[in-house]
Protein backbone atom coordinates (compact mmCIF):
# COMPACT_ATOMS: atom_id res chain seq x y z
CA UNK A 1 2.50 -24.21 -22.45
CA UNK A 2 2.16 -21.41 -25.22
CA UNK A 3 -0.56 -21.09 -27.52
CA UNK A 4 -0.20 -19.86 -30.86
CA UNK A 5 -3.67 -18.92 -32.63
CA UNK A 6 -4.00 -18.71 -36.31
CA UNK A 7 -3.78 -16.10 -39.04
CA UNK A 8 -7.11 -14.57 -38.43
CA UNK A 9 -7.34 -15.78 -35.18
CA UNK A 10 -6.02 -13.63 -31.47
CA UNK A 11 -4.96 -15.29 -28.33
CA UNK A 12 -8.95 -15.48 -26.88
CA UNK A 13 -9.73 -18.16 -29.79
CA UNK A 14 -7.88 -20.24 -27.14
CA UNK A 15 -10.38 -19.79 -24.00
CA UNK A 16 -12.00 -23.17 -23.81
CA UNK A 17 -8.76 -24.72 -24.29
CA UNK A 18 -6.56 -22.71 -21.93
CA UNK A 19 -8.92 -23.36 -19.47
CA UNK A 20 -8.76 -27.34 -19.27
CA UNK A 21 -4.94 -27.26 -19.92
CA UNK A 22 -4.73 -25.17 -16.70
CA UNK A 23 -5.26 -28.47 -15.35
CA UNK A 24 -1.45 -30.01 -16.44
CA UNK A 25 0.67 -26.40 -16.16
CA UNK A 26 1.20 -23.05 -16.65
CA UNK A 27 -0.66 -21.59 -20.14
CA UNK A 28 0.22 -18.75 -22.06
CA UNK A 29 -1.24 -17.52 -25.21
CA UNK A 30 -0.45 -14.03 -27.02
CA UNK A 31 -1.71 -12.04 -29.72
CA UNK A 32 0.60 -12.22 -33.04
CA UNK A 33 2.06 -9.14 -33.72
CA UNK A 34 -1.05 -7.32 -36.27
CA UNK A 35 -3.75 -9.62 -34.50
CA UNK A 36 -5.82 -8.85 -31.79
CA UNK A 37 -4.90 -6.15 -29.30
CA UNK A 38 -1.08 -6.42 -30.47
CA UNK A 39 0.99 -3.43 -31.80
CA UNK A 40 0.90 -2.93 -35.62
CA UNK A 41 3.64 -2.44 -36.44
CA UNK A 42 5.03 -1.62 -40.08
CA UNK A 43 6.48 -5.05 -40.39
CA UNK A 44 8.02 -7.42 -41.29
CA UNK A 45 5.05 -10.03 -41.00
CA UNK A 46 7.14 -13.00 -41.91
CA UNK A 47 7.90 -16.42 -40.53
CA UNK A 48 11.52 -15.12 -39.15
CA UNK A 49 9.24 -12.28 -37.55
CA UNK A 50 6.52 -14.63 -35.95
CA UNK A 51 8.86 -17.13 -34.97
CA UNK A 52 11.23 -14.55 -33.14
CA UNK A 53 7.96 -12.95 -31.40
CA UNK A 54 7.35 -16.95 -29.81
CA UNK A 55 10.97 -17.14 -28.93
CA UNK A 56 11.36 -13.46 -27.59
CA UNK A 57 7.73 -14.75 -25.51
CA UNK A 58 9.26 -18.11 -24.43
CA UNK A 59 12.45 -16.10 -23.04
CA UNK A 60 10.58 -13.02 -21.29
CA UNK A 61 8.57 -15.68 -19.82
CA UNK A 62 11.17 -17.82 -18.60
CA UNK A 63 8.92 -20.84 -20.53
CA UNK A 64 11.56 -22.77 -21.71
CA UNK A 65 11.55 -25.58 -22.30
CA UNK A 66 8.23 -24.59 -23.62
CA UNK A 67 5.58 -27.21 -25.13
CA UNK A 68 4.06 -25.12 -27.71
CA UNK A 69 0.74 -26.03 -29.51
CA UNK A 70 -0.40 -23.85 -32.53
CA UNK A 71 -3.23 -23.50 -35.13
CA UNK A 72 -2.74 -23.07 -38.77
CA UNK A 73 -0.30 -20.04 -38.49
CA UNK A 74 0.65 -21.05 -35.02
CA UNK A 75 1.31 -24.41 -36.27
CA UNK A 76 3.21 -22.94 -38.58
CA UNK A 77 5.45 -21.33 -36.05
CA UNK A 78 5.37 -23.85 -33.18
CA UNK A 79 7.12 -26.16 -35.90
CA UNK A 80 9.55 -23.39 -37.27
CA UNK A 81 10.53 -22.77 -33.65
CA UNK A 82 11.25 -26.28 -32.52
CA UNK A 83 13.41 -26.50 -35.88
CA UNK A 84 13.43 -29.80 -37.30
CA UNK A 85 16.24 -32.07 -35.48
CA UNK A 86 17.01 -29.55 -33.24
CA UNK A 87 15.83 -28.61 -29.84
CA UNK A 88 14.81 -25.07 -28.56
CA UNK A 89 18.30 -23.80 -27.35
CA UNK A 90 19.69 -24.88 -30.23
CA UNK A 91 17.62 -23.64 -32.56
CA UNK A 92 17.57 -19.87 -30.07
């Protein structure tokens, strides 16, 4: 499982939760690039950019297939990532 916090959140905002999914798998949550104790880096801090940080996580990580659960931003991303119709390796 991957986590994906919101936009003024970091990967800790997911504690409590992380620790009762334990229970069912594997859980992995990350800061967003410019949140938390990520790199800053000049940009871009766009959807394209967020969504290729899950997918670049999801493959370092040997995730896949990945359920991924998100907040607000991470919503955001966990639906631009599955890609409406489509399934992970097809939309990566």
């Amino acid at each position: 499982m991957l986590l994906l916090h919101g936009l003024t959140g970091r990967a800790a905002n997911w504690t409590e939760t992380a620790r009762w999914l334990t229970r069912h798998g594997h859980v992995i949550g990350y800061d967003a690039r410019g949140h938390g104790h990520s790199d800053k880096p000049d940009g871009p801090y766009d959807r394209a950019a967020y969504v290729g940080d899950a997918a670049a996580v999801i493959e370092a990580l040997d995730l896949a297939p990945a359920l991924v659960i998100g907040h607000s931003m991470g919503g955001l991303t966990a639906w631009q990532l599955a890609g409406p119709g489509r399934t992970w390796s097809e939309a990566w």
